[in-house]
Structures are given as C-alpha cells and as structure tokens.
N, C-alpha and C. Protein backbone atom coordinates (compact mmCIF):
# COMPACT_ATOMS: atom_id res chain seq x y z
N UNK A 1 18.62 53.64 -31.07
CA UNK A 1 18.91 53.18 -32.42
C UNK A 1 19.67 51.85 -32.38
N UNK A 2 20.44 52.02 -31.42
CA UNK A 2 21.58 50.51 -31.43
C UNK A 2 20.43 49.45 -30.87
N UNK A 3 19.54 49.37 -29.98
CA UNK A 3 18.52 48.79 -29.70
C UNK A 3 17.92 47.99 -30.57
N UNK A 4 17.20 48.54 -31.55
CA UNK A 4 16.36 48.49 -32.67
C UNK A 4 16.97 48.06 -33.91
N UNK A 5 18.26 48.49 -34.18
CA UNK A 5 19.12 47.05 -35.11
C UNK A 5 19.75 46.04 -34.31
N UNK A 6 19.82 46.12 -32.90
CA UNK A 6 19.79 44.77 -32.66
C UNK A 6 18.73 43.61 -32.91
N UNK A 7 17.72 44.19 -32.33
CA UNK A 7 16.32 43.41 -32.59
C UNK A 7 16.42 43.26 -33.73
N UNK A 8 16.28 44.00 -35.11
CA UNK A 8 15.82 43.68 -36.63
C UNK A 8 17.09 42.81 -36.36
N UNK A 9 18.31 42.60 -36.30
CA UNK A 9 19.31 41.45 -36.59
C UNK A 9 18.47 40.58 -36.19
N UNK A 10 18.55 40.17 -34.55
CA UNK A 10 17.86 39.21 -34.33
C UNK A 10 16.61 38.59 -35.15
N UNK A 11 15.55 39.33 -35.50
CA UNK A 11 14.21 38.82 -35.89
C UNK A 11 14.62 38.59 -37.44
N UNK A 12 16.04 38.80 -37.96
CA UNK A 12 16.08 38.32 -39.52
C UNK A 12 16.70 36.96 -39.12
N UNK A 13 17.92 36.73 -38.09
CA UNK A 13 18.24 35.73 -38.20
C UNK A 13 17.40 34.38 -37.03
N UNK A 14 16.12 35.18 -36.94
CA UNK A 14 15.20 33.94 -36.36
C UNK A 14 14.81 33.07 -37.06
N UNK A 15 14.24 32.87 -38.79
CA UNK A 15 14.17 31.87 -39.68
C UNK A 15 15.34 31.12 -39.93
N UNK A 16 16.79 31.70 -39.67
CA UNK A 16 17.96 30.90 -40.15
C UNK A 16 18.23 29.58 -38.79
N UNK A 17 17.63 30.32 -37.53
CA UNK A 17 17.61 28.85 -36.59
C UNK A 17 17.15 28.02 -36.67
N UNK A 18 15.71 28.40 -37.01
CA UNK A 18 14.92 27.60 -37.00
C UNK A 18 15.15 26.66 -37.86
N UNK A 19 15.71 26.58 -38.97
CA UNK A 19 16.12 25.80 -39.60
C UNK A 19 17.24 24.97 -39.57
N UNK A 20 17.99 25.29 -38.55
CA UNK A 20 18.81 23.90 -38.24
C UNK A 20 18.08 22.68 -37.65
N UNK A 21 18.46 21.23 -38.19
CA UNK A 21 17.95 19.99 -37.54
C UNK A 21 18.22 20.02 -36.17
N UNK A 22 17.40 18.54 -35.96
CA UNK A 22 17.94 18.22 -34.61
C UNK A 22 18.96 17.87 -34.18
N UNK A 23 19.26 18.17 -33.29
CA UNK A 23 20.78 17.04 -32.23
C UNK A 23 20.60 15.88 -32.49
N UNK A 24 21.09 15.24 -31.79
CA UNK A 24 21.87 13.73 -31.23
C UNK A 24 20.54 13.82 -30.30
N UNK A 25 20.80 14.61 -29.33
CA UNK A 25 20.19 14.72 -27.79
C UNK A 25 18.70 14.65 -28.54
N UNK A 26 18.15 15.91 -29.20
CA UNK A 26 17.13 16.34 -29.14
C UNK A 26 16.07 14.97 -30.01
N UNK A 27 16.93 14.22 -31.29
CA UNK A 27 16.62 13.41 -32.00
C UNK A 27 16.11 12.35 -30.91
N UNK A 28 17.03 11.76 -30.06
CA UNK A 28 16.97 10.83 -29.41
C UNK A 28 15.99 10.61 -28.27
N UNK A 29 15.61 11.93 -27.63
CA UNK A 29 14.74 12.12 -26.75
C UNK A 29 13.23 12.31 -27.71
N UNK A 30 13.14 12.41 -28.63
CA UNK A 30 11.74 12.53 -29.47
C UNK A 30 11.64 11.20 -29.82
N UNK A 31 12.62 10.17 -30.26
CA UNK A 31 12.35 9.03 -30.89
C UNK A 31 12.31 7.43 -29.93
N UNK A 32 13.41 8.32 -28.89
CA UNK A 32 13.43 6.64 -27.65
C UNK A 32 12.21 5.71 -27.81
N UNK A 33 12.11 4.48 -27.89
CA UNK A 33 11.39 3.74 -27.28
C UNK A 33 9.56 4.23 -28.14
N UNK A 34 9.97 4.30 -28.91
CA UNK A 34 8.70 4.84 -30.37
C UNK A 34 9.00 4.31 -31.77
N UNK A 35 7.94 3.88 -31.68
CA UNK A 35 7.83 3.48 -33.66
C UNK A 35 7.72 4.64 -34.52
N UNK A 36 8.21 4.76 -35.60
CA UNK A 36 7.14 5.92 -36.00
C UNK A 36 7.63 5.81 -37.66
N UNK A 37 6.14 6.06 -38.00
CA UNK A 37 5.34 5.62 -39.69
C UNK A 37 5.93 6.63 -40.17
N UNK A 38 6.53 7.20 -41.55
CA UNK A 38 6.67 7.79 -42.23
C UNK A 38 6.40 7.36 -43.62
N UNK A 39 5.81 8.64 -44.18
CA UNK A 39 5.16 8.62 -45.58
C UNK A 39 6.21 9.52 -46.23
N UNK A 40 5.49 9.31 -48.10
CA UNK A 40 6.75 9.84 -48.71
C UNK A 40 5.55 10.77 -49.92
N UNK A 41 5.60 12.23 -50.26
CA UNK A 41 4.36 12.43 -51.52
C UNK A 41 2.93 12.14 -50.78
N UNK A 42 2.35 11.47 -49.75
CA UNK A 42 1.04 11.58 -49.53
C UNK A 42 0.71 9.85 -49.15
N UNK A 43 1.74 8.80 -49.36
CA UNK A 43 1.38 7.77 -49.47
C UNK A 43 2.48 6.85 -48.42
N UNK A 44 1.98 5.91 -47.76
CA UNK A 44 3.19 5.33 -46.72
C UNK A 44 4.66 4.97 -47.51
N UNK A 45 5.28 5.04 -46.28
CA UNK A 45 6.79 4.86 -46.91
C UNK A 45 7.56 3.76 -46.09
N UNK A 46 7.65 3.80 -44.88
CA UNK A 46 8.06 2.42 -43.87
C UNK A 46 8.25 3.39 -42.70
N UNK A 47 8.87 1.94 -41.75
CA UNK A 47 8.29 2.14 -40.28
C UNK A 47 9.64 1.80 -39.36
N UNK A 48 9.73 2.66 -38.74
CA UNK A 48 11.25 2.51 -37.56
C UNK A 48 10.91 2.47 -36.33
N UNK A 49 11.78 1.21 -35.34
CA UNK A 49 11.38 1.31 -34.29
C UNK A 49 13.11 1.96 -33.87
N UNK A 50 12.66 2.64 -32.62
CA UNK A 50 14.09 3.33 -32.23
C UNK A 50 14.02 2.51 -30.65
N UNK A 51 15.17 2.40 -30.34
CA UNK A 51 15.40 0.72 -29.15
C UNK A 51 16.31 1.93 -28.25
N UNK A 52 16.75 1.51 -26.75
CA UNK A 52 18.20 2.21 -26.45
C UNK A 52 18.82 1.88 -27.06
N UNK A 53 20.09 2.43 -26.79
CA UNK A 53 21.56 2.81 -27.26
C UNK A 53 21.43 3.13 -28.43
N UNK A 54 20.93 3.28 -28.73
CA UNK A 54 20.46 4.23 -30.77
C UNK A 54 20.68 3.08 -31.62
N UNK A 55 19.62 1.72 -31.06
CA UNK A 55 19.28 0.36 -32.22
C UNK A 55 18.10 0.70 -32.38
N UNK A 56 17.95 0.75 -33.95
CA UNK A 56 17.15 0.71 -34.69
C UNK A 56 16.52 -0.69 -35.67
N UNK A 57 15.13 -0.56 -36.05
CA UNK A 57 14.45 -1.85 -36.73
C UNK A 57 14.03 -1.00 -37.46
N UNK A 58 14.42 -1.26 -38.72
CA UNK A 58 13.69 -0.57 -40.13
C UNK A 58 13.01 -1.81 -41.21
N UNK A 59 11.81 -1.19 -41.44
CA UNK A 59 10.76 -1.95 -42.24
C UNK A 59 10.40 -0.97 -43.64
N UNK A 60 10.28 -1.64 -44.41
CA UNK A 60 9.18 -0.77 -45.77
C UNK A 60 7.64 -1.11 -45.81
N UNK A 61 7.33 -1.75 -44.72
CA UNK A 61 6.16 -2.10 -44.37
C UNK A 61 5.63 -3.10 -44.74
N UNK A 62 6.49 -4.09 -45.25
CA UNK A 62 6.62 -5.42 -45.99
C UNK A 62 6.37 -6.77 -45.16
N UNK A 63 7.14 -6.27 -43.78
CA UNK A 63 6.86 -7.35 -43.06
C UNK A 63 8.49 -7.88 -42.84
N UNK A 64 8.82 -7.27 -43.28
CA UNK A 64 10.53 -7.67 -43.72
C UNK A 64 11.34 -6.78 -42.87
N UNK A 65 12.15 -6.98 -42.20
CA UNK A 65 12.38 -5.53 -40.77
C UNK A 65 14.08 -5.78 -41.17
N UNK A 66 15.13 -4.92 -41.20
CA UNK A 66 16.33 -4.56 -40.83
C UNK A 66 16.90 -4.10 -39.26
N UNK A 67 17.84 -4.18 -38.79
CA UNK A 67 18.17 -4.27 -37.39
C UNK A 67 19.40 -3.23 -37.93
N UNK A 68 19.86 -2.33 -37.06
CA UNK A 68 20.89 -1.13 -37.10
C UNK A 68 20.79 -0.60 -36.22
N UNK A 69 21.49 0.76 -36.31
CA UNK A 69 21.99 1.97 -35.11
C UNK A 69 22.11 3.02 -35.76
N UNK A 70 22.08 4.11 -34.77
CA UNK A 70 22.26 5.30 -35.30
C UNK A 70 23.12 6.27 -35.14
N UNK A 71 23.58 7.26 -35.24
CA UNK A 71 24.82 8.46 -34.63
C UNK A 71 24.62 9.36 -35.39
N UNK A 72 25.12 10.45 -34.52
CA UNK A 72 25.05 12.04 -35.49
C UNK A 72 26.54 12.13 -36.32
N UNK A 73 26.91 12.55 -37.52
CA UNK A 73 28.09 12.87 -38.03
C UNK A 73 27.47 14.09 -38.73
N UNK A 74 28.16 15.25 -38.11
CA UNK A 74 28.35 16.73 -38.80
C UNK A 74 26.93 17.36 -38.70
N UNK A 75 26.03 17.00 -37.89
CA UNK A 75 25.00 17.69 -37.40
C UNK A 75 23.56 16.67 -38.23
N UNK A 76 23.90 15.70 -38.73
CA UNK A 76 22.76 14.96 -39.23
C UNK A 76 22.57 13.64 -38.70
N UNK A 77 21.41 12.67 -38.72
CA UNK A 77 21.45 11.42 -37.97
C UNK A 77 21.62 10.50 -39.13
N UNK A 78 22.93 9.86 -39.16
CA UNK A 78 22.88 8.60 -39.76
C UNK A 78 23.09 7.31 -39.58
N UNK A 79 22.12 6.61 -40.51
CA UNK A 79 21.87 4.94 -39.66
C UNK A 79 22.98 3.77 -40.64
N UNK A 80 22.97 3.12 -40.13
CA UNK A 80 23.72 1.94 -40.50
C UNK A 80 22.96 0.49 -40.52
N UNK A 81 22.74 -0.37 -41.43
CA UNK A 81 21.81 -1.45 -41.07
C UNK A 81 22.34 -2.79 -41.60
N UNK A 82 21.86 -3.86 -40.93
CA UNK A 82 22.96 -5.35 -41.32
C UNK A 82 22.74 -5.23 -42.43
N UNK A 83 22.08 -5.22 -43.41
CA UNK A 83 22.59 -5.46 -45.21
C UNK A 83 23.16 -4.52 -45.36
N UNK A 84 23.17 -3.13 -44.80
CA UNK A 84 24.22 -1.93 -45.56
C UNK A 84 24.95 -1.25 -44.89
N UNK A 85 25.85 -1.72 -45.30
CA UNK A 85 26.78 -1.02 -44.38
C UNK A 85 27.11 0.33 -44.43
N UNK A 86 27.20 1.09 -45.92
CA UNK A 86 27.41 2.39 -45.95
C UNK A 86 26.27 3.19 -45.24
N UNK A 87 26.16 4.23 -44.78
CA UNK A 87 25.66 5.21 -43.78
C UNK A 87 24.50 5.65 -44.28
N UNK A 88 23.06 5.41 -44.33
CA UNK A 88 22.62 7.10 -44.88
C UNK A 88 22.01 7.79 -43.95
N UNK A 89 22.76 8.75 -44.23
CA UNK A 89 22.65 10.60 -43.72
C UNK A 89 21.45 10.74 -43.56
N UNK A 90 20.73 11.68 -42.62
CA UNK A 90 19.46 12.99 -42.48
C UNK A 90 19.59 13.49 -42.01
N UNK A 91 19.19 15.18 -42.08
CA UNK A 91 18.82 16.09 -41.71
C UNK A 91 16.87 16.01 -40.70
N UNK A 92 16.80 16.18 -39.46
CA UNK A 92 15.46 16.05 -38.91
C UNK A 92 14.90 17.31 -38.35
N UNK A 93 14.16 17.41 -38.67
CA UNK A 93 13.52 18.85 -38.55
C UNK A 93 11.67 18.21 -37.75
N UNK A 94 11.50 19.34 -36.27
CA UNK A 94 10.01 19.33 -35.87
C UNK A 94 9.48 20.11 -37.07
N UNK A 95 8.29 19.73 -36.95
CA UNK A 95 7.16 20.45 -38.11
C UNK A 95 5.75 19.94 -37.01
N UNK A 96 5.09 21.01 -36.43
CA UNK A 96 4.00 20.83 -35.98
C UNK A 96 3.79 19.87 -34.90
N UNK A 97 3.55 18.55 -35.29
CA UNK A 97 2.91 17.52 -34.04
C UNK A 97 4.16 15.90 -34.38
N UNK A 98 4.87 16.46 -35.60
CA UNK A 98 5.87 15.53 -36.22
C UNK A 98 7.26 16.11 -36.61
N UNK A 99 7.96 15.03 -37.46
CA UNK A 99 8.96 15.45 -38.15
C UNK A 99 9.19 15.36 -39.43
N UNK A 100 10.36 16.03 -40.11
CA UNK A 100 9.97 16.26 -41.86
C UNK A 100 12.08 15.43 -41.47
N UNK A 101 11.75 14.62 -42.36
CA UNK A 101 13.47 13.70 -42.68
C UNK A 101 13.66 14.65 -44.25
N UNK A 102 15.38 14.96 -43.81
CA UNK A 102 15.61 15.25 -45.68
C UNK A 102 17.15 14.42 -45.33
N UNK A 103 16.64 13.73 -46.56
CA UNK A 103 18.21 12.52 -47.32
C UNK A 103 19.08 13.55 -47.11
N UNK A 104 20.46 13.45 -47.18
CA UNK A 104 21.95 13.92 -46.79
C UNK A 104 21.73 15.22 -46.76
N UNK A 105 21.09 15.84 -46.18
CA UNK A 105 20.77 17.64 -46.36
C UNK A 105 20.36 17.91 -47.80
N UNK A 106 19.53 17.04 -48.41
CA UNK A 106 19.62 17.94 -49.84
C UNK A 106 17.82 18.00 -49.50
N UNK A 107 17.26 19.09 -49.73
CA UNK A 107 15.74 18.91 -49.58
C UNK A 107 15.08 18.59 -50.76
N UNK A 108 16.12 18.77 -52.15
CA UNK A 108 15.66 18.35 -53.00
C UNK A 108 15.11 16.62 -53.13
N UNK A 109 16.33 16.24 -52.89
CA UNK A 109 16.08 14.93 -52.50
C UNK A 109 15.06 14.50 -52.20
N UNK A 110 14.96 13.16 -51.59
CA UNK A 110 13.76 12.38 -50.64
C UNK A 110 13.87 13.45 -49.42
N UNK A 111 12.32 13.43 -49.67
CA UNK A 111 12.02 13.99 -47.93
C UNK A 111 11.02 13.11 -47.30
N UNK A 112 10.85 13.02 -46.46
CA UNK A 112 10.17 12.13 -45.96
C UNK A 112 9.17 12.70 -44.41
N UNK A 113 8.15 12.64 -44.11
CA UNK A 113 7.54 12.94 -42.83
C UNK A 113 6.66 12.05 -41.93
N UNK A 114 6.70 12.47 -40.91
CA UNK A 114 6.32 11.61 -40.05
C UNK A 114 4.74 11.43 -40.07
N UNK A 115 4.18 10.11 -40.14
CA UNK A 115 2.60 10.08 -40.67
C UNK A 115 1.78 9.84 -39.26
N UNK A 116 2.69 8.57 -38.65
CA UNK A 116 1.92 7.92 -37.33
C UNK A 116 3.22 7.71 -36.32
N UNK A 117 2.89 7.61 -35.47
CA UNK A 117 3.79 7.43 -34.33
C UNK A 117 3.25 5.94 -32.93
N UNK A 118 3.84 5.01 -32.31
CA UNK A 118 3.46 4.04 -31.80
C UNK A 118 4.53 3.78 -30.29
N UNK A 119 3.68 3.28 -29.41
CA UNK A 119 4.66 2.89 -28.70
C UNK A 119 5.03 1.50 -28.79
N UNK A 120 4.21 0.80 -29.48
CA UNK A 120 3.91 -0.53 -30.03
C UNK A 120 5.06 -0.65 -30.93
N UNK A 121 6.15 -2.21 -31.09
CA UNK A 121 6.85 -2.71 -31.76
C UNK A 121 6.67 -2.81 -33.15
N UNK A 122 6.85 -2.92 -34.17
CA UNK A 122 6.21 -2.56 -35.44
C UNK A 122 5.93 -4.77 -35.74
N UNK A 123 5.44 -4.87 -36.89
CA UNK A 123 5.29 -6.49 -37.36
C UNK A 123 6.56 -6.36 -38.11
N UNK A 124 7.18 -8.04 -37.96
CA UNK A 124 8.09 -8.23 -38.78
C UNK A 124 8.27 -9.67 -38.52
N UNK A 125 8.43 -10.00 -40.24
CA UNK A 125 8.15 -11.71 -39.88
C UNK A 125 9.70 -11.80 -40.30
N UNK A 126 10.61 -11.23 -40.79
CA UNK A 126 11.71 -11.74 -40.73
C UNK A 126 11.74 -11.87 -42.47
N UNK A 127 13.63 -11.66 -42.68
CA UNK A 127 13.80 -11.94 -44.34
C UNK A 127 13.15 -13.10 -44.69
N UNK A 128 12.33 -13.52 -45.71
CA UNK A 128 12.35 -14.64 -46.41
C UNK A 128 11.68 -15.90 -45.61
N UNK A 129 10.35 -14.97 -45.21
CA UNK A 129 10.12 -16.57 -44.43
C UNK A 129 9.44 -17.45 -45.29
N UNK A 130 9.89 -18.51 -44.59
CA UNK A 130 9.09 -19.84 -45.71
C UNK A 130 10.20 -20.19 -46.69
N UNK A 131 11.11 -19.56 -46.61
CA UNK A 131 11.83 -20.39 -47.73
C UNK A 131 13.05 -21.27 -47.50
C-alpha cells in the first residue's frame, strides 16, 4: 500500500515538473552559437543570435539588429539590450523539436515559439542606414 501511494504521488506530481523552465545551464547549452526564428499567433516575430558569454543580437526581422546579454534571475532568462536597459524576463520551456518563450512568467501574456533555428548569423544592416 505505501508503495502504490508513493507512485500515485509521484505520477501526480510528474506534470508539475515538467513544467518548470529551463536553467541558465540547460537554456544556454540549447541556444550557444544558434540563431533561432521565433513566431508569435502563426506569423514571424524576430530573430536572436546567442554568441558566448550569454551576448546576444536581437532583430524584428527588419534588418535592424540590437546587441545585449543574458542571465537567469529567479529561475527565468532575462536579456538586457543597448537601447534598453530595463530587463525583460522569460520563462523557456522544450516543446517537441523547439521552444515555447512566456514574457515574465505570465502565459497569458506574449508567448512566443520557436519557428526556425540556424547556425548561420542572422542579416543586419545596422540602425538607420543611409541616413
């Protein structure tokens, strides 16, 4: 009997793991040295390249790229980028062959998933060229 509510404990609190994001570690080892496309609703959304030391190049697919970094605070990955300085938060979760991003843990929020993935540098002509 003690057997058998161990197991049912276990197998109820197997959906509650699964649902914690990724690490630091686990984030970082999926993203090193990879681009990767994320869409937002069904339609593209922009494109991150992840560099060592957790530098990041963020694009909206414009052609227009941001330069930043990243770190875990309180179990989520948040980036920092030269126009903004305040933080934003995610929660990263595997889903299948990708990943599903939710804004500051709220899933209500923006969620965001992973569409394409590259080992290739993304395009970026830089703020404001030509002017």
């Amino acid at each position: 009997m003690k057997h058998a509510l161990s197991l049912i404990l276990s197998l109820a609190a197997a959906p509650l793991m699964a649902a914690d994001g990724m690490s630091a570690a686990e984030f970082e080892a999926y993203v090193e040295d990879k681009t990767l496309y994320f869409g937002l609703s069904g339609r593209p959304y922009g494109a991150e390249r992840y560099r060592d030391d957790r530098q990041v190049t963020w694009s909206f697919l414009d052609g227009e790229c941001k330069d930043g970094y990243w770190y875990e605070d309180a179990g989520q990955i948040c980036f920092v980028y030269e126009d903004r300085p305040d933080p934003q938060c995610w929660a990263f979760y595997r889903e299948g062959d990708g990943l599903r991003a939710e804004f500051a843990g709220d899933p209500t929020s923006t969620v965001l998933y992973e569409a394409n993935q590259s080992d290739e540098p993304m395009l970026c002509y830089g703020p404001e060229v030509g002017v």
